[in-house]
N, C-alpha and C. Protein backbone atom coordinates (compact mmCIF):
# COMPACT_ATOMS: atom_id res chain seq x y z
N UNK A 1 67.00 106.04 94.62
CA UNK A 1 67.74 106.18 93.38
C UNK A 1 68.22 107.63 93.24
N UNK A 2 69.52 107.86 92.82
CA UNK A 2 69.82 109.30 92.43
C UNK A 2 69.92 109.70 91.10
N UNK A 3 69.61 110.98 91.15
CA UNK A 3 69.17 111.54 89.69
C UNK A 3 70.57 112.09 89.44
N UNK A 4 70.38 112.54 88.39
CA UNK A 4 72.01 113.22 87.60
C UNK A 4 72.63 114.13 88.34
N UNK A 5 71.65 114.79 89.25
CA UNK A 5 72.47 116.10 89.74
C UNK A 5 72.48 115.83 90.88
N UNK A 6 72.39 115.17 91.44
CA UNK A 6 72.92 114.40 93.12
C UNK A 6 73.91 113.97 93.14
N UNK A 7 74.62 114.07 94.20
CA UNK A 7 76.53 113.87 94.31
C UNK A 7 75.83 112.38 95.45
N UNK A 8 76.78 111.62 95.54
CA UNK A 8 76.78 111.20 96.87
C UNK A 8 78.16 111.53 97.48
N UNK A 9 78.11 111.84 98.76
CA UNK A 9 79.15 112.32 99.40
C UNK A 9 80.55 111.89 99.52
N UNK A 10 81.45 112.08 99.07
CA UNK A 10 82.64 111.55 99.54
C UNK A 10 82.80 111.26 100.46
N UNK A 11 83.38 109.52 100.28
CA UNK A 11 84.02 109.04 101.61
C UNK A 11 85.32 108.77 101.45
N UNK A 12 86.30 108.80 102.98
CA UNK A 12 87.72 108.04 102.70
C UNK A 12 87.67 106.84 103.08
N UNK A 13 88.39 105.99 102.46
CA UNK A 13 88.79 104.94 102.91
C UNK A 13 89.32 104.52 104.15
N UNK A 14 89.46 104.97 104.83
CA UNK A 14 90.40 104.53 105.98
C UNK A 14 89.72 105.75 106.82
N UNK A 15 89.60 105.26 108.40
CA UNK A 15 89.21 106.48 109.41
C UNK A 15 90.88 107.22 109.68
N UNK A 16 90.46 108.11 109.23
CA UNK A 16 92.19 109.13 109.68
C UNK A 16 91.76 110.25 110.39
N UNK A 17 92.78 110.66 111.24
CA UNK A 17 92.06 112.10 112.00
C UNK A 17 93.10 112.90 111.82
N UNK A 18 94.39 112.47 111.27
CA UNK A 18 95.34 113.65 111.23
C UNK A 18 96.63 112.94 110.88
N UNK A 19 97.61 113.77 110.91
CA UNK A 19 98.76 113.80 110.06
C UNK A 19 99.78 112.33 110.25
N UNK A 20 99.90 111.76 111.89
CA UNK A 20 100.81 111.36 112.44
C UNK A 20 100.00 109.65 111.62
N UNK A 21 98.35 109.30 111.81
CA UNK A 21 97.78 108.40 111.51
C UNK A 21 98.04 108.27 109.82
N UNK A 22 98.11 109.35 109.01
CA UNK A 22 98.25 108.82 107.33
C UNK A 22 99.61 108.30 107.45
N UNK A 23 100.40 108.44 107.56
CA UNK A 23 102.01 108.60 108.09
C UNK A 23 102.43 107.08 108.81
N UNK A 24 101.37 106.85 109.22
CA UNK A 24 101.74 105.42 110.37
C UNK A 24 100.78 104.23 108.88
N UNK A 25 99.94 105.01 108.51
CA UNK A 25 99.30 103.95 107.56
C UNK A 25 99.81 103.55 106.44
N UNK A 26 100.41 104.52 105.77
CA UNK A 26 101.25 104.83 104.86
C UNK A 26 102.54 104.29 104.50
N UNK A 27 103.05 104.25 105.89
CA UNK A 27 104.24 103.53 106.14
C UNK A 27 104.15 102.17 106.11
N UNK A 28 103.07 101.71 106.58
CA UNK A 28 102.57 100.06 106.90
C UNK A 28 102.30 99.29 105.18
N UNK A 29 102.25 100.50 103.90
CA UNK A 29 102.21 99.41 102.90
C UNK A 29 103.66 99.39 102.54
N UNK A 30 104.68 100.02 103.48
CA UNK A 30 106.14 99.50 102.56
C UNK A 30 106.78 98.54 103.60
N UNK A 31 107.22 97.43 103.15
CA UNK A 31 107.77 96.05 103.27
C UNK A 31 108.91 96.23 104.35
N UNK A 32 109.48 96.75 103.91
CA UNK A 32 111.28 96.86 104.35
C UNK A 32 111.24 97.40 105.66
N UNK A 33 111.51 97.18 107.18
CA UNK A 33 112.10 98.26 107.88
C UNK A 33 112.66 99.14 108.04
N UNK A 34 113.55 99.03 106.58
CA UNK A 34 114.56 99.67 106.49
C UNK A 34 114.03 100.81 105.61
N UNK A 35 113.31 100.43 104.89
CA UNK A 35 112.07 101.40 103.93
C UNK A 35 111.11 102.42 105.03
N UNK A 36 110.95 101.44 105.55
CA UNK A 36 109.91 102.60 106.90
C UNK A 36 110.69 103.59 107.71
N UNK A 37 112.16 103.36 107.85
CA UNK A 37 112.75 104.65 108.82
C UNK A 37 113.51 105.27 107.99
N UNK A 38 113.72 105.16 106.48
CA UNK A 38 114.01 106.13 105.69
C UNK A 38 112.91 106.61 105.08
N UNK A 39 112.12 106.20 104.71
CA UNK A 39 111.11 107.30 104.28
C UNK A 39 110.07 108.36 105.49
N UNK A 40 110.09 107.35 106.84
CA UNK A 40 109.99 108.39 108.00
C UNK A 40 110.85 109.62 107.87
N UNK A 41 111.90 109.67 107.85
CA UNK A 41 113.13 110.48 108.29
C UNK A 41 113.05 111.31 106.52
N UNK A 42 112.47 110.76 105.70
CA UNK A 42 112.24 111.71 104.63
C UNK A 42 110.95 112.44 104.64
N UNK A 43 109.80 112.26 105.83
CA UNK A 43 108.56 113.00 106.01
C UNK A 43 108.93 113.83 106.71
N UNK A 44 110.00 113.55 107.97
CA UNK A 44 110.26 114.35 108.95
C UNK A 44 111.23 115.52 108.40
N UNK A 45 112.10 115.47 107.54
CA UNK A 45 113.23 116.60 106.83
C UNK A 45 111.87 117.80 106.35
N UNK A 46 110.61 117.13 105.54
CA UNK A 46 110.06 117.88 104.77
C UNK A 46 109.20 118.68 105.35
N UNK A 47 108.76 118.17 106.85
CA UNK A 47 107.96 118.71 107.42
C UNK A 47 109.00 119.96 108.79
N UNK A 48 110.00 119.01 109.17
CA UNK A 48 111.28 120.00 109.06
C UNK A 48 111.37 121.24 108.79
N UNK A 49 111.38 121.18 107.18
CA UNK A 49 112.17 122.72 105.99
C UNK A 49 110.34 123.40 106.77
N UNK A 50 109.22 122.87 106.21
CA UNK A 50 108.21 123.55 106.57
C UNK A 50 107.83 124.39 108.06
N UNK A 51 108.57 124.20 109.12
CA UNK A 51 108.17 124.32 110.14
C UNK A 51 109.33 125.41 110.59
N UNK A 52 110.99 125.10 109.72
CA UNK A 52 111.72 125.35 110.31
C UNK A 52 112.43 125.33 111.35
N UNK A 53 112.40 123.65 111.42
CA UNK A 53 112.91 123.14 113.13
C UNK A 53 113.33 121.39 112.62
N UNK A 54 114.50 121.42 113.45
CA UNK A 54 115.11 120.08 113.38
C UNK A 54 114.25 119.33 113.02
N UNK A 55 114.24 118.38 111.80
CA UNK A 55 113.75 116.58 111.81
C UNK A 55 113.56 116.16 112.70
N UNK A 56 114.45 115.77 113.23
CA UNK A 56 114.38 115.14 114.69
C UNK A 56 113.67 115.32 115.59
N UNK A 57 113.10 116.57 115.98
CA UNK A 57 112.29 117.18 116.79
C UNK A 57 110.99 117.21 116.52
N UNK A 58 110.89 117.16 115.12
CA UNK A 58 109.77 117.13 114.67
C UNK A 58 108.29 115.86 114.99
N UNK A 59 107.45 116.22 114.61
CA UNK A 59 106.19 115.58 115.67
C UNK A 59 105.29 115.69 114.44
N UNK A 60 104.63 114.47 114.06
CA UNK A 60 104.32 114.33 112.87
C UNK A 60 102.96 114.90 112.48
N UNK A 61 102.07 115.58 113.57
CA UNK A 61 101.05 115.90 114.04
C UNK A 61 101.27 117.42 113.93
N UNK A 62 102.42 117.99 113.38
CA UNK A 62 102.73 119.39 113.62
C UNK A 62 102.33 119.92 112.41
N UNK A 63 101.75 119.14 111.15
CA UNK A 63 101.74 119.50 110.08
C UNK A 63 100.57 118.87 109.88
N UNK A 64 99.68 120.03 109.15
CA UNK A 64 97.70 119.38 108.60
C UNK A 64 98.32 119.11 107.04
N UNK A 65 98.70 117.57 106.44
CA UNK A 65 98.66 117.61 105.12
C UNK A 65 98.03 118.19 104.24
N UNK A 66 96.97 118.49 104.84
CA UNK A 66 95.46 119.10 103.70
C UNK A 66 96.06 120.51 103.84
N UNK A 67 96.79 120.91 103.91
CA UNK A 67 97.42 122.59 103.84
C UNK A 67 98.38 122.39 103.31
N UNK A 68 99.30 121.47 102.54
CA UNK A 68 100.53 121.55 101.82
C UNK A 68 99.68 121.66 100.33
N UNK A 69 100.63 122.94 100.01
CA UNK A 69 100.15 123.12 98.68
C UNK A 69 101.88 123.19 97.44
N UNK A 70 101.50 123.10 96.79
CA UNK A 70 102.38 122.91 95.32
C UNK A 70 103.67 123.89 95.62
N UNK A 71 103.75 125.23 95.93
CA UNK A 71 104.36 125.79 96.18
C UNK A 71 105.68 125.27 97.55
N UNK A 72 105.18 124.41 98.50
CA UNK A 72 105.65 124.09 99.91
C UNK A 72 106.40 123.55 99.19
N UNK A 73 105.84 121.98 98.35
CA UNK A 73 106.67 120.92 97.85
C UNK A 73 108.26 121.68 97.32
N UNK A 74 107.65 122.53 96.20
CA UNK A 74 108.65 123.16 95.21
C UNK A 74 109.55 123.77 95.82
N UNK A 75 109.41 124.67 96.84
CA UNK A 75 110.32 125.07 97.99
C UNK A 75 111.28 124.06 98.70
N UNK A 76 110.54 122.80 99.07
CA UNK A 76 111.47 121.96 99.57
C UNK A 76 112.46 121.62 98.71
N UNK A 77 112.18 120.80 97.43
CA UNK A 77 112.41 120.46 96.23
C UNK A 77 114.00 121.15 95.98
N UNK A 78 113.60 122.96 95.83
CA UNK A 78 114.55 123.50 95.65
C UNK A 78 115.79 123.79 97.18
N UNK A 79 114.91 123.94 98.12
CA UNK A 79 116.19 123.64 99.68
C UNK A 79 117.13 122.47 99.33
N UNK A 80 116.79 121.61 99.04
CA UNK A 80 117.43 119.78 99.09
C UNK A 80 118.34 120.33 98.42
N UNK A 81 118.60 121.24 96.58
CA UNK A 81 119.22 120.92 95.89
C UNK A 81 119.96 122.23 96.57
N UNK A 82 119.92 123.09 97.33
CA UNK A 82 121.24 123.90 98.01
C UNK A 82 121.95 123.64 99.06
N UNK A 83 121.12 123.17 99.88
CA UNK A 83 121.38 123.74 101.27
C UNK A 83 122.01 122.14 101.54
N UNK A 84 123.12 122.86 102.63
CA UNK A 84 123.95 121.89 102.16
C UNK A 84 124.04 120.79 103.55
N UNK A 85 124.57 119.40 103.77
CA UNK A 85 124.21 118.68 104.93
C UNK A 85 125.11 118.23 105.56
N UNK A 86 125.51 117.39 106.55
CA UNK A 86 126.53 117.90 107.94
C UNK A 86 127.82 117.81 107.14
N UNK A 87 128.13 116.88 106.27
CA UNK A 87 129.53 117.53 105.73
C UNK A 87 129.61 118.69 104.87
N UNK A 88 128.54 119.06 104.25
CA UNK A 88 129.05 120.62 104.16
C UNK A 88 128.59 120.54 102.73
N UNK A 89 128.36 119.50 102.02
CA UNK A 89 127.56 119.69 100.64
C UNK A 89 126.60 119.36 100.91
N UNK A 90 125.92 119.78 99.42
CA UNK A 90 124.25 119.41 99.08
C UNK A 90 124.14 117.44 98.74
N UNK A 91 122.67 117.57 99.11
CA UNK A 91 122.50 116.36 98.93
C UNK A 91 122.58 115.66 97.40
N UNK A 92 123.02 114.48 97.52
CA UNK A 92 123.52 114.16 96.24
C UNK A 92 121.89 113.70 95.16
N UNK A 93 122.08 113.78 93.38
CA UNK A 93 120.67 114.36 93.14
C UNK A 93 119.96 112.94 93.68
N UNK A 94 120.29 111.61 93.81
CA UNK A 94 120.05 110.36 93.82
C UNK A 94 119.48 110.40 95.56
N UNK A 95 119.44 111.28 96.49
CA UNK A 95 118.99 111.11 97.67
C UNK A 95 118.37 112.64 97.64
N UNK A 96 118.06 113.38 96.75
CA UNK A 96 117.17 114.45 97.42
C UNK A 96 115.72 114.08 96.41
N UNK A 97 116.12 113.02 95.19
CA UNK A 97 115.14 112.52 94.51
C UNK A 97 114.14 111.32 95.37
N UNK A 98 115.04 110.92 95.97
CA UNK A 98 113.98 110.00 97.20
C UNK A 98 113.38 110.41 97.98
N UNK A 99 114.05 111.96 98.65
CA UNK A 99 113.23 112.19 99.31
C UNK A 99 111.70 113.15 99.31
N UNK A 100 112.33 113.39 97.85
CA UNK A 100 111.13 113.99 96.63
C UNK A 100 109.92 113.16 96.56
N UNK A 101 110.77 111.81 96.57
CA UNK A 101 109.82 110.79 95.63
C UNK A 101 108.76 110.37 97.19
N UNK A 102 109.25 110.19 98.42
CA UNK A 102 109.08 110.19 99.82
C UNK A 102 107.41 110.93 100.10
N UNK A 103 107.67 112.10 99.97
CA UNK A 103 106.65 112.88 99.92
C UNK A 103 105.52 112.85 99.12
N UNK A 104 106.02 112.54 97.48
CA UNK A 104 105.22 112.49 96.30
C UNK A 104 104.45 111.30 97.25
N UNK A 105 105.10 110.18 97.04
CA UNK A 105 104.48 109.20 97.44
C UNK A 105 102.90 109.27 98.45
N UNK A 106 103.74 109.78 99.54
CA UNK A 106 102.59 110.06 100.67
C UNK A 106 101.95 110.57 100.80
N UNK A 107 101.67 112.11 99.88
CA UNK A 107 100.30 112.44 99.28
C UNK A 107 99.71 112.43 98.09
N UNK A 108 100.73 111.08 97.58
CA UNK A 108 99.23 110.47 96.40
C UNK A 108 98.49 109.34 97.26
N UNK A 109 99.43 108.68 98.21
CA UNK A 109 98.58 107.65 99.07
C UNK A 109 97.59 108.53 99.91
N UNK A 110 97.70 109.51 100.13
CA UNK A 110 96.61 110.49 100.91
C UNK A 110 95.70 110.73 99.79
N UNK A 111 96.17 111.56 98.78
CA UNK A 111 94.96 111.27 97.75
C UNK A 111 93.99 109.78 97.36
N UNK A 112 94.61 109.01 97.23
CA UNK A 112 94.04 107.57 97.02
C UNK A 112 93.09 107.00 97.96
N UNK A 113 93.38 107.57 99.46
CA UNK A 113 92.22 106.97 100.26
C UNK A 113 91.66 108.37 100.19
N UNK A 114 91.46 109.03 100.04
CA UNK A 114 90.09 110.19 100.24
C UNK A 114 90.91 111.17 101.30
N UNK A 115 91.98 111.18 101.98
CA UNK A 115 92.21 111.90 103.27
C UNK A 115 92.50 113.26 103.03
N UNK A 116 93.56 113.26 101.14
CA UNK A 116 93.78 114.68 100.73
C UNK A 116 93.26 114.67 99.35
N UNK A 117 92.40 116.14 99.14
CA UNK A 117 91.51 116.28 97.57
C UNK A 117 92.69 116.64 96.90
N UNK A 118 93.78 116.32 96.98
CA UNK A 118 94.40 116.63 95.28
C UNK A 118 96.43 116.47 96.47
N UNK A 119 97.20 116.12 95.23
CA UNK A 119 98.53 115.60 95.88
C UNK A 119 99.18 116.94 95.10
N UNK A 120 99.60 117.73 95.96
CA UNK A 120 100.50 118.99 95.80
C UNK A 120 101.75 118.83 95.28
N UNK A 121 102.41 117.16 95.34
CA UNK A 121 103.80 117.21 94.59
C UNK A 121 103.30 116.59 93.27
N UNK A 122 102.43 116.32 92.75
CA UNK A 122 102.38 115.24 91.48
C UNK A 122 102.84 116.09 90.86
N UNK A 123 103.38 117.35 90.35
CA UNK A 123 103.97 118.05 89.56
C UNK A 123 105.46 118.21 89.54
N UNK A 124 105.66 117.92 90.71
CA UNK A 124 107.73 117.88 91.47
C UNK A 124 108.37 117.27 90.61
N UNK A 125 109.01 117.77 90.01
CA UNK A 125 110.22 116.75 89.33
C UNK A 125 111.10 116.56 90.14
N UNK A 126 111.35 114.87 89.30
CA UNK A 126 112.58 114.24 90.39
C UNK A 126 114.20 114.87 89.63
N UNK A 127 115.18 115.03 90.72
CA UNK A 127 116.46 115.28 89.93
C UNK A 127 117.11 113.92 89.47
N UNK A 128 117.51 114.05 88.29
CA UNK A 128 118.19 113.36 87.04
C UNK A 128 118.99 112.97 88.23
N UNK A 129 119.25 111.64 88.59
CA UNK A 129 120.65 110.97 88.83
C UNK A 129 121.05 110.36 88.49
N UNK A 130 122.77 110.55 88.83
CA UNK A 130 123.77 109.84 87.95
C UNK A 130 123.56 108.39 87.70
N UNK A 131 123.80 108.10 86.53
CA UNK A 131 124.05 106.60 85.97
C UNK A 131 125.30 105.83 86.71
N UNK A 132 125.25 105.77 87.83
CA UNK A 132 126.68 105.03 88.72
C UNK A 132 126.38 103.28 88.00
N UNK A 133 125.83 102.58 87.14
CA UNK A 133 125.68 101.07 86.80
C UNK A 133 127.45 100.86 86.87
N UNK A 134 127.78 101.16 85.79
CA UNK A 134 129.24 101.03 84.90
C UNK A 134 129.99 100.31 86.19
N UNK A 135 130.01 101.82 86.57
CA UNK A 135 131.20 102.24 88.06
C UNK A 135 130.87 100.89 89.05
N UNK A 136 130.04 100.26 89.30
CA UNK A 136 130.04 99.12 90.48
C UNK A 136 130.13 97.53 89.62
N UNK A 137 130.14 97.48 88.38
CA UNK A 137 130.39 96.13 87.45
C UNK A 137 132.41 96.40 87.44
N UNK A 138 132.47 95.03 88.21
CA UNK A 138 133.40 94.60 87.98
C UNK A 138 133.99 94.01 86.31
N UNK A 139 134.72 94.04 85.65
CA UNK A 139 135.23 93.10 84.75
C UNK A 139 135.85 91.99 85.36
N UNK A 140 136.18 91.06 84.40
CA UNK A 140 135.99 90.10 84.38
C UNK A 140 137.71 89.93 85.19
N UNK A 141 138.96 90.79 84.30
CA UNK A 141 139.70 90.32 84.71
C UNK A 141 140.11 91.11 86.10
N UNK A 142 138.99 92.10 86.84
CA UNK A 142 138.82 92.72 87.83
C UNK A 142 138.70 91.52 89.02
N UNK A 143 137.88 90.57 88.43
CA UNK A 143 136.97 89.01 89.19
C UNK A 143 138.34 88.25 89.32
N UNK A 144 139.01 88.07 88.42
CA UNK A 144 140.22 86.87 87.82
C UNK A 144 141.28 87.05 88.97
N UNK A 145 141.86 88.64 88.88
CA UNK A 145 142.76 89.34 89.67
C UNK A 145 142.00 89.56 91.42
N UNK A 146 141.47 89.52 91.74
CA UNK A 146 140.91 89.29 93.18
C UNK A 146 141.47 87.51 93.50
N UNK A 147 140.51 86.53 92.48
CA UNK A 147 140.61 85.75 93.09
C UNK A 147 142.38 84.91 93.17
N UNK A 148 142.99 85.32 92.07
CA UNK A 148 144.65 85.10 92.04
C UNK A 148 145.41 85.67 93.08
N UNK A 149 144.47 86.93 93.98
CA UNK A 149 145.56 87.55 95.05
C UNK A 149 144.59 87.17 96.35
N UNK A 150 143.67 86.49 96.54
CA UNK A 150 143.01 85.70 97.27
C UNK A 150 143.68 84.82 97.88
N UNK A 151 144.04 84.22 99.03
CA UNK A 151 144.73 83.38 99.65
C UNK A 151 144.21 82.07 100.59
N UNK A 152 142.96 82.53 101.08
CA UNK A 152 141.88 81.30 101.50
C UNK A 152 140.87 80.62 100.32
N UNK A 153 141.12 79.29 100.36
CA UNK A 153 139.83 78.76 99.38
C UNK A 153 138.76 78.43 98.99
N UNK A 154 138.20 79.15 100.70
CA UNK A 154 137.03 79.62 101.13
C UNK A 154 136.54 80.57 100.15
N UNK A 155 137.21 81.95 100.30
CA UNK A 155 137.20 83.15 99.65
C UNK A 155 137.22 83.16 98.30
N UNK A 156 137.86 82.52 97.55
CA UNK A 156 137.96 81.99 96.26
C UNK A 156 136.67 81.90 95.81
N UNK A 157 135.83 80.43 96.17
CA UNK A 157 134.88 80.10 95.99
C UNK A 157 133.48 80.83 96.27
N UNK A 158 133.94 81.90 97.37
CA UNK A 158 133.07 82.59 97.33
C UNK A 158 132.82 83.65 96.48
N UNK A 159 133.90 84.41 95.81
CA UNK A 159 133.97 85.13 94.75
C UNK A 159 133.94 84.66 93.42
N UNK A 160 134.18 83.72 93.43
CA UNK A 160 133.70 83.07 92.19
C UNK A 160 132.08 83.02 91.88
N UNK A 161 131.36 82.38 93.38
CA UNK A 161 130.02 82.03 93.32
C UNK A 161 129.65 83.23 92.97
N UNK A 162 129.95 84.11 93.55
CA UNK A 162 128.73 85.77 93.70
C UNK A 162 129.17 86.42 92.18
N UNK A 163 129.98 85.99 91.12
CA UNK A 163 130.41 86.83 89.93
C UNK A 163 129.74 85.63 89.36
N UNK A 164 129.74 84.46 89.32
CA UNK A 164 129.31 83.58 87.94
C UNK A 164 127.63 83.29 88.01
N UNK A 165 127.15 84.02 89.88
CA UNK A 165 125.95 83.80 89.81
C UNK A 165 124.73 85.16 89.19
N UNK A 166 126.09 86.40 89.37
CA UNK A 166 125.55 87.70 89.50
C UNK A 166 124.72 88.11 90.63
N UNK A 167 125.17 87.42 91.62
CA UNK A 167 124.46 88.05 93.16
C UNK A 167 124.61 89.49 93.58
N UNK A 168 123.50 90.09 93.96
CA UNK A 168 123.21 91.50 93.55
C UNK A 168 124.51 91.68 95.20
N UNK A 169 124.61 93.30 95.44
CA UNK A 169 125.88 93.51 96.59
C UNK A 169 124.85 92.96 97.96
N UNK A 170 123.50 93.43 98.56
CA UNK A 170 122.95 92.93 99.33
C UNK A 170 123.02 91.61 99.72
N UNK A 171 123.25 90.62 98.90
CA UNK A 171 123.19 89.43 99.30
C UNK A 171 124.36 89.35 99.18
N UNK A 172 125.54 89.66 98.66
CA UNK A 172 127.06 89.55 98.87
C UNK A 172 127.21 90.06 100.07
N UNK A 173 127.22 90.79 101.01
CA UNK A 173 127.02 91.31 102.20
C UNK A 173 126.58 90.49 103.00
N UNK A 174 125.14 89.69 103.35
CA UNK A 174 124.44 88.68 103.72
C UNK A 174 125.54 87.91 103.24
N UNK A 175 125.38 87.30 102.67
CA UNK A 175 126.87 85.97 102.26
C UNK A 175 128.03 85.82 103.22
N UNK A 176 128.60 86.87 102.70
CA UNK A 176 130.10 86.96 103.73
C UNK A 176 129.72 87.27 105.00
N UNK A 177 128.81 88.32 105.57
CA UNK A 177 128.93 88.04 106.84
C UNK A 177 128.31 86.60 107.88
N UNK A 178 127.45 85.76 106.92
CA UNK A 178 126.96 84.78 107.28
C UNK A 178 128.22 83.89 107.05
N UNK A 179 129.25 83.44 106.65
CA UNK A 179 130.11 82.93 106.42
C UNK A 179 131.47 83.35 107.21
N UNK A 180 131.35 84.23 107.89
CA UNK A 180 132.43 84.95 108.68
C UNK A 180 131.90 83.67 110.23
N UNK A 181 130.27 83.89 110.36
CA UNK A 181 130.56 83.21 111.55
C UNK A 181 130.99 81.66 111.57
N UNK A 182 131.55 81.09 110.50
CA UNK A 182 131.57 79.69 110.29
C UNK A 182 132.92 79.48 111.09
């Protein structure tokens, strides 16, 4: 039995030995493929700015998480919102907030299994991005005027379906190109 002033020792959850293993585990609770090589490629930018060497090059093992401290994050945080990327601007605030959120993420999941004592971005603010909703809702007589200058009645029906069903653009995409091979 332990008395009041006995700790029992911290354990982690998961056997981890280093950077490349939280990173591979980490990755394994998000769904998407497409989720796993963008938020890769958002560990690799951050560990990147830290190292000062291409993403790409980067080796996920090059960086001890348990040494990123509050200051690293905030540094990155503030690189994203200058420095500018192959066309020549900064990243827009809606993709340097993901890749904010990228990091946040992966060392609160390091915090959560025991691997890191405390998550160095939980303080990062994300940048405000734009409200683009408006800008991608069609109106109605936006819907009307497509399908009047529409000429197959294929196409018709298909624009009709995806506006009266409100099918999000992903599956409008899936749709038509599944319908292209018909």
């Amino acid at each position: 039995m332990l008395t009041h002033n006995q700790q029992t020792p911290t354990r982690s959850m998961a056997d981890i030995a280093n950077t490349a293993q939280l990173v591979s585990l980490w990755l394994a609770t998000k769904r998407s493929k497409e989720s796993h090589r963008a938020y890769e490629n958002d560990i690799r930018c951050f560990f990147g700015f830290l190292l000062s060497e291409n993403p790409l090059q980067v080796r996920l093992n090059d960086i001890d998480l348990r040494t990123i401290n509050i200051n690293d994050v905030q540094a990155f945080a503030d690189f994203l919102e200058v420095h500018p990327t192959i066309t020549g601007k900064p990243l827009a605030p809606a993709s340097r907030a993901r890749r904010i959120s990228a990091v946040k993420s992966l060392l609160n999941y390091g915090c959560k299994i025991k691997y890191l004592s405390f998550n160095a971005a939980d303080d990062t603010l994300l940048p405000k991005a734009k409200d683009t909703l408006a800008e991608r809702i069609l109106s109605e007589m936006e819907v009307m005027t497509m399908v009047a200058l529409t000429t197959k009645e294929r196409d018709v029906a298909l624009i009709q379906f995806l506006y009266y069903t409100g099918a999000r653009a992903c599956f409008q995409t899936i749709t038509i190109t599944e319908w292209r091979r018909w």
